[in-house]
N, C-alpha and C. Protein backbone atom coordinates (compact mmCIF):
# COMPACT_ATOMS: atom_id res chain seq x y z
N UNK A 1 -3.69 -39.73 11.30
CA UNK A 1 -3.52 -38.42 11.91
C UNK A 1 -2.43 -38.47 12.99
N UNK A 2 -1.67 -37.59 12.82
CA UNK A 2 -0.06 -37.55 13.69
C UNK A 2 -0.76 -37.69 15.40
N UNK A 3 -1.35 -36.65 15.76
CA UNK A 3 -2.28 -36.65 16.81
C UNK A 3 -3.35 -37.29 17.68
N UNK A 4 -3.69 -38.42 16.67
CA UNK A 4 -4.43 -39.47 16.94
C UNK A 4 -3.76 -41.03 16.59
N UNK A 5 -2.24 -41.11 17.04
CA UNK A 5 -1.37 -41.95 16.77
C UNK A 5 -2.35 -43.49 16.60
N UNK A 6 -3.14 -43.81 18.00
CA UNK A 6 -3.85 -45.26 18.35
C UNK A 6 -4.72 -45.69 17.13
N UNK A 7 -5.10 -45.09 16.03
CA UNK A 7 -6.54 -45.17 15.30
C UNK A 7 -6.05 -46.55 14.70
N UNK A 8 -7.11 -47.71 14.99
CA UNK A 8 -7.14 -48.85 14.18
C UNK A 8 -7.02 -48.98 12.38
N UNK A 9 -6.01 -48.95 11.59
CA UNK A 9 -6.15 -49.08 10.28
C UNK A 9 -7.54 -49.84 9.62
N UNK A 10 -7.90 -50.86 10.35
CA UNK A 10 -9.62 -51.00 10.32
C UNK A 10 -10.95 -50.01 10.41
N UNK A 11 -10.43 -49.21 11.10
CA UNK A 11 -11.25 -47.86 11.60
C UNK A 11 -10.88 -47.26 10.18
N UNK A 12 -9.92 -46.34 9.86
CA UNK A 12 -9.87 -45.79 8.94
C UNK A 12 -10.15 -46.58 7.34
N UNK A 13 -10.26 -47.61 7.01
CA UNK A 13 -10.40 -48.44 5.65
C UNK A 13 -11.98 -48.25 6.08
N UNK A 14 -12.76 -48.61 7.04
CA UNK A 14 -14.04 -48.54 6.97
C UNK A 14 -14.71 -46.99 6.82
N UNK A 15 -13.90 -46.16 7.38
CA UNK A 15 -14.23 -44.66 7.38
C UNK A 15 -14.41 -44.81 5.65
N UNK A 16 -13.32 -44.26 5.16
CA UNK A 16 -13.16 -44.40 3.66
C UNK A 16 -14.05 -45.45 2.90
N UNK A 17 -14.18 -46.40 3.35
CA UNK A 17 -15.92 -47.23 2.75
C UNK A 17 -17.27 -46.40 2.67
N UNK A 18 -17.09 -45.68 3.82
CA UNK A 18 -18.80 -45.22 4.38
C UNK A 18 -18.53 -43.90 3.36
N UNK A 19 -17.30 -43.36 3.14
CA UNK A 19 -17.36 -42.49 2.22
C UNK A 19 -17.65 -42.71 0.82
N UNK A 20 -17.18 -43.63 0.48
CA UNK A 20 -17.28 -43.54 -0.82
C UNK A 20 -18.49 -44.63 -1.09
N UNK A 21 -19.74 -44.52 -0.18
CA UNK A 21 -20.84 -45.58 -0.69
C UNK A 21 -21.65 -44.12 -0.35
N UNK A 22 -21.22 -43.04 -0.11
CA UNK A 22 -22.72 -42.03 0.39
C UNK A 22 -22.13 -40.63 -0.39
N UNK A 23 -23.40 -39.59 -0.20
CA UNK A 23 -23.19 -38.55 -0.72
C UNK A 23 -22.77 -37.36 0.11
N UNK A 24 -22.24 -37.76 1.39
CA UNK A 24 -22.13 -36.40 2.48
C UNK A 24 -20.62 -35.91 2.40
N UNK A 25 -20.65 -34.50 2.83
CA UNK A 25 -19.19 -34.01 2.80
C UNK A 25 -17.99 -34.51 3.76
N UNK A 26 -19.09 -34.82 4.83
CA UNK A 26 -18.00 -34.94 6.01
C UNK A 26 -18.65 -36.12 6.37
N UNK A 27 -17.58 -37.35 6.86
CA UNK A 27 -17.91 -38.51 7.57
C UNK A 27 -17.20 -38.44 9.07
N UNK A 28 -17.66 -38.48 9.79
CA UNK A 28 -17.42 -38.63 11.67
C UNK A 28 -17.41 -39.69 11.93
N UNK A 29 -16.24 -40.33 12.20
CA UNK A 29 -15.90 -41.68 13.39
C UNK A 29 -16.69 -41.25 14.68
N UNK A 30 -17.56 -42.28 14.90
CA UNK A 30 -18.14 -42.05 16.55
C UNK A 30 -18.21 -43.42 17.47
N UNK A 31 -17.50 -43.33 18.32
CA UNK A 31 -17.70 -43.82 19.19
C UNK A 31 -18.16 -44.11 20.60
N UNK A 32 -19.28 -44.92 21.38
CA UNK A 32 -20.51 -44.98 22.26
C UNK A 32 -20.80 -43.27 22.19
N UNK A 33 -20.99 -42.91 20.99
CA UNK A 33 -22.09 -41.86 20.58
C UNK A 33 -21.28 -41.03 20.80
N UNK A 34 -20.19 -40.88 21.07
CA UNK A 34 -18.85 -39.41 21.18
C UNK A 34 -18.29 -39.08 19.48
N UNK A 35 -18.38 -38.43 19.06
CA UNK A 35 -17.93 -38.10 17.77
C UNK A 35 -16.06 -37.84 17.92
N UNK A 36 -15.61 -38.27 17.26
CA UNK A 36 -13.74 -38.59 17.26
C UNK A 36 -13.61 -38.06 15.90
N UNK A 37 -12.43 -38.48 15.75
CA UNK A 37 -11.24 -37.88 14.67
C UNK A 37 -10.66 -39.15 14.14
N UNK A 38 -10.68 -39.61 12.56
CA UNK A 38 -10.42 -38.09 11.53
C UNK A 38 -11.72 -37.76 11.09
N UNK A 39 -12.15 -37.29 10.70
CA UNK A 39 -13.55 -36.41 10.10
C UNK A 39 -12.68 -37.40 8.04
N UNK A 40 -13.36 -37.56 7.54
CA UNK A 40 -13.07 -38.05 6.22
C UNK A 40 -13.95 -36.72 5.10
N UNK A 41 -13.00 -36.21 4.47
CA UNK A 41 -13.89 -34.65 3.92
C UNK A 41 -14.08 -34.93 2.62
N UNK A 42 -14.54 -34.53 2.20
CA UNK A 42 -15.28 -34.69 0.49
C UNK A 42 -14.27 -33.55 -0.35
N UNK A 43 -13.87 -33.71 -1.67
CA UNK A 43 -12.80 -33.09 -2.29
C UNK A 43 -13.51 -31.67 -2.66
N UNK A 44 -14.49 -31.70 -2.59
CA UNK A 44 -15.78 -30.16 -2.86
C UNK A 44 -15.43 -29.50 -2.12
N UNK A 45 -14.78 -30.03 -0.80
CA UNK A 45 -14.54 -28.67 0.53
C UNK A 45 -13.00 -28.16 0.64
N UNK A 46 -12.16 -28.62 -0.58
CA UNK A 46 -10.54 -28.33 -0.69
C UNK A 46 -10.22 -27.14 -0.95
N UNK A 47 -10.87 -26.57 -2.06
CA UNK A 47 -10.54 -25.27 -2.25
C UNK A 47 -11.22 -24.21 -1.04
N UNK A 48 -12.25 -24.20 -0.46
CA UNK A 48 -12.64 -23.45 0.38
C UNK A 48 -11.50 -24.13 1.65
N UNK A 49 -11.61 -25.08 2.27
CA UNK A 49 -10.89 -24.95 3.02
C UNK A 49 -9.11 -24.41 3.18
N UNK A 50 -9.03 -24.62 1.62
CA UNK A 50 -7.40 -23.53 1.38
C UNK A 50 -7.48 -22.49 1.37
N UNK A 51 -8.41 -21.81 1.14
CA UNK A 51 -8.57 -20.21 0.84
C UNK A 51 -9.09 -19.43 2.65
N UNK A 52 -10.03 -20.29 3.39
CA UNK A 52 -10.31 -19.92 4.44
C UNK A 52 -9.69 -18.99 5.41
N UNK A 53 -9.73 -17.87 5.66
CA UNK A 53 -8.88 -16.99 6.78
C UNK A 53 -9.28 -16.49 7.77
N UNK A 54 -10.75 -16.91 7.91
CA UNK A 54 -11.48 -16.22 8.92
C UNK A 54 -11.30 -17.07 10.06
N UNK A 55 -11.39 -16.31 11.55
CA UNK A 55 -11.29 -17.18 13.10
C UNK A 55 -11.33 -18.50 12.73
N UNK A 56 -11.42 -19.53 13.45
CA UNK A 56 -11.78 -20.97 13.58
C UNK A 56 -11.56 -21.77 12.65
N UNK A 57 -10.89 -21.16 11.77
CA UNK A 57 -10.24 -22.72 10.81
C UNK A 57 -11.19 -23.45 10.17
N UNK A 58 -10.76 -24.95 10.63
CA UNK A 58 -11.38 -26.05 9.88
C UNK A 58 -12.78 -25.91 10.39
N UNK A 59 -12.42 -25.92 11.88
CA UNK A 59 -13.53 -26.21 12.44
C UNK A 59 -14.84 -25.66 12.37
N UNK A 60 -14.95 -24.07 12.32
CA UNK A 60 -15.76 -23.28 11.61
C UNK A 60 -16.10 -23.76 10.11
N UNK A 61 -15.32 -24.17 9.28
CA UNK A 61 -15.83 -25.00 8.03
C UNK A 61 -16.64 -26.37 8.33
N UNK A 62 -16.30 -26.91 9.01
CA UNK A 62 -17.11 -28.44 9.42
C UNK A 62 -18.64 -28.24 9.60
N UNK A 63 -18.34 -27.22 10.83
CA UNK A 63 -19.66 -26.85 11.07
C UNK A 63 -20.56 -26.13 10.29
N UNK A 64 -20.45 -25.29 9.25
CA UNK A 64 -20.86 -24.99 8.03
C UNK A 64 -21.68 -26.14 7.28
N UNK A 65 -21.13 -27.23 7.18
CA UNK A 65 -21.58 -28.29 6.66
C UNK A 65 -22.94 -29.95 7.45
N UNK A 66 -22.82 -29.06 8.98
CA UNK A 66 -22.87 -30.42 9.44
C UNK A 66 -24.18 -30.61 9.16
N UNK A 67 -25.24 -30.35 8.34
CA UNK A 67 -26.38 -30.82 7.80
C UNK A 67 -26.11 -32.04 6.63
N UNK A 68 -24.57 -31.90 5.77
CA UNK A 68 -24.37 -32.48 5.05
C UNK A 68 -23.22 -33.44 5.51
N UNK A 69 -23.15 -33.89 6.68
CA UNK A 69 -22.19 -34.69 7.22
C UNK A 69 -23.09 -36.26 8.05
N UNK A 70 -22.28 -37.16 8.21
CA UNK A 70 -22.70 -38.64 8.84
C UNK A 70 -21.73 -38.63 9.60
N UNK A 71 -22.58 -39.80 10.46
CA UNK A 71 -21.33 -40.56 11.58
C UNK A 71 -21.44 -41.76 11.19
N UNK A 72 -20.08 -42.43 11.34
CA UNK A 72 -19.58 -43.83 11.47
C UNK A 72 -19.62 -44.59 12.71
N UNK A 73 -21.01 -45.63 13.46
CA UNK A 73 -19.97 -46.33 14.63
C UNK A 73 -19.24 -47.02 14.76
N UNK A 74 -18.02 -47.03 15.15
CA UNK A 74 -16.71 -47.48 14.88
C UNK A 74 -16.57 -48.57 16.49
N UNK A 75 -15.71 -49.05 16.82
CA UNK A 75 -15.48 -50.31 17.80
C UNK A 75 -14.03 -49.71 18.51
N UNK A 76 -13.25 -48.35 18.11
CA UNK A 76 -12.84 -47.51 18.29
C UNK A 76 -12.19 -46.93 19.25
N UNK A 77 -11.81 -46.65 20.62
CA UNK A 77 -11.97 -46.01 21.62
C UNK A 77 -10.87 -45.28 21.22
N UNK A 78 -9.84 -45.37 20.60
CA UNK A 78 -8.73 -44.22 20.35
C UNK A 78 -8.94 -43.09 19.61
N UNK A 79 -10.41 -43.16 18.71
CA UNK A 79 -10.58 -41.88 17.68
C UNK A 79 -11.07 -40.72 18.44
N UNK A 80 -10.78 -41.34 19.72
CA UNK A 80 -11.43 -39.97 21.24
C UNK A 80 -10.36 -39.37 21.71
N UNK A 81 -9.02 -40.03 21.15
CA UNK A 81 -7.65 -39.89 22.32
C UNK A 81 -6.45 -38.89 21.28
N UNK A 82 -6.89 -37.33 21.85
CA UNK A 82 -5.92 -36.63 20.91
C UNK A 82 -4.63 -36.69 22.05
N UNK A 83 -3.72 -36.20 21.38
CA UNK A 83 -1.84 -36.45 21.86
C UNK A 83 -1.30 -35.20 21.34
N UNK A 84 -1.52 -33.96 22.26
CA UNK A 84 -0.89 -33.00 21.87
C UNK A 84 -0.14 -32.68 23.65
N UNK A 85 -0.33 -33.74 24.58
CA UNK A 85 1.01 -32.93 25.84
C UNK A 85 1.42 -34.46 25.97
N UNK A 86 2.48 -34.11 26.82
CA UNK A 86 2.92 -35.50 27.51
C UNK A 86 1.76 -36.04 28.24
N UNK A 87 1.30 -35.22 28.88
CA UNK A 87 0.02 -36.33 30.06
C UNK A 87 -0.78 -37.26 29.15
N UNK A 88 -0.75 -36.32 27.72
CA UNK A 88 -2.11 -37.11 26.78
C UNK A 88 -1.14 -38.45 26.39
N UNK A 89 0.84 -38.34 26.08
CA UNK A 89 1.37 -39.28 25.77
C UNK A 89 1.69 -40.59 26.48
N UNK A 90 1.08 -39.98 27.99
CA UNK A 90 1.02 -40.95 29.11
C UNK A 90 -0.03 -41.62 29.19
N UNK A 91 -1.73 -41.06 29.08
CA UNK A 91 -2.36 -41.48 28.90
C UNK A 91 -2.85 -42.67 27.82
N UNK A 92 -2.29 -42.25 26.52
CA UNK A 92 -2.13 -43.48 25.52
C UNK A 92 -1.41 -44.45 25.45
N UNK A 93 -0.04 -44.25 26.28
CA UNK A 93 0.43 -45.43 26.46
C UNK A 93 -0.45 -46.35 27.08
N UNK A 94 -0.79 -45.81 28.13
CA UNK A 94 -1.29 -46.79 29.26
C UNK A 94 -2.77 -47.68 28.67
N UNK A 95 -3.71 -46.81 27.89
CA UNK A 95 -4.33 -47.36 27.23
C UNK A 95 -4.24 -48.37 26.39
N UNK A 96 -3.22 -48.01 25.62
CA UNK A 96 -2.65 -48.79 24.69
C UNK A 96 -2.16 -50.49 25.16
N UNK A 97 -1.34 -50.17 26.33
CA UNK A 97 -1.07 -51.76 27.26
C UNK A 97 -2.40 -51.93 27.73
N UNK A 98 -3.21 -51.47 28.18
CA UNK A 98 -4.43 -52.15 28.62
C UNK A 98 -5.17 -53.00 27.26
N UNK A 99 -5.33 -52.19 26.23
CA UNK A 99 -5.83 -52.47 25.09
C UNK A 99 -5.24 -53.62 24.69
N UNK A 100 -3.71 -54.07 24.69
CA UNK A 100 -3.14 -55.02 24.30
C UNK A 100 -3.43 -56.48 25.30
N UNK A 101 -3.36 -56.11 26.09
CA UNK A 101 -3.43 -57.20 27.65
C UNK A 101 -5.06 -57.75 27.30
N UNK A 102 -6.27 -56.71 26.93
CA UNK A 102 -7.63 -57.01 26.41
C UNK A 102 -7.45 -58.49 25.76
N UNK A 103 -6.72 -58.13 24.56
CA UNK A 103 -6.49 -58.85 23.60
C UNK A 103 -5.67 -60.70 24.15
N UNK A 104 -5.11 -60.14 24.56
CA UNK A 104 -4.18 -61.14 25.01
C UNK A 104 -5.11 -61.93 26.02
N UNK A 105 -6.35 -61.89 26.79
CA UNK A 105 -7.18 -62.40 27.46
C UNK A 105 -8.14 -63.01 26.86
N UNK A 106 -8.73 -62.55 25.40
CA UNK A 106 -9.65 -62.99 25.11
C UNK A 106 -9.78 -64.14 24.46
């Protein structure tokens, strides 16, 4: 997701696992119990979600469903970190070097 630049390619290969071992429409990355992005959608919700014109978009569709949706806990902290201003592009940097320096300590 353009918007969620940080997401671990581990995060997403496991998203796409939990999908395709279950029967729900929508799978939720969550992390310490915060629900993140990308949502992983089931191909049943394509045509409704193309045709959709009413207020709220996707999001009004998600929620339509969330009886038939799961969460993933993921190890994650970037599927929380959307990047739509500079402050948010400041904020991920900085995360991002902390995140790396983590690594580099352990």
């Amino acid at each position: 997701p353009a918007d969620y630049p940080l997401i671990k390619p581990d995060t997403l290969k496991k998203l796409v696992e939990a999908y395709q071992t279950t029967r729900s429409k929508i799978i939720y990355p969550r992390y310490a119990s915060a629900k993140g992005h990308p949502p992983i959608l089931s191909i049943e919700l394509m045509e409704e979600i193309l045709h959709f014109q009413q207020p709220g978009g996707l999001r009004k569709i998600l929620e339509r469903y969330q009886s038939e949706s799961e969460y993933l806990e993921v190890s994650d902290r970037f599927i929380l970190m959307d990047m739509d201003t500079i402050k948010d592009y400041e904020r991920m940097v900085n995360a991002n070097i902390e995140d790396q320096q983590f690594a580099k300590d352990e």
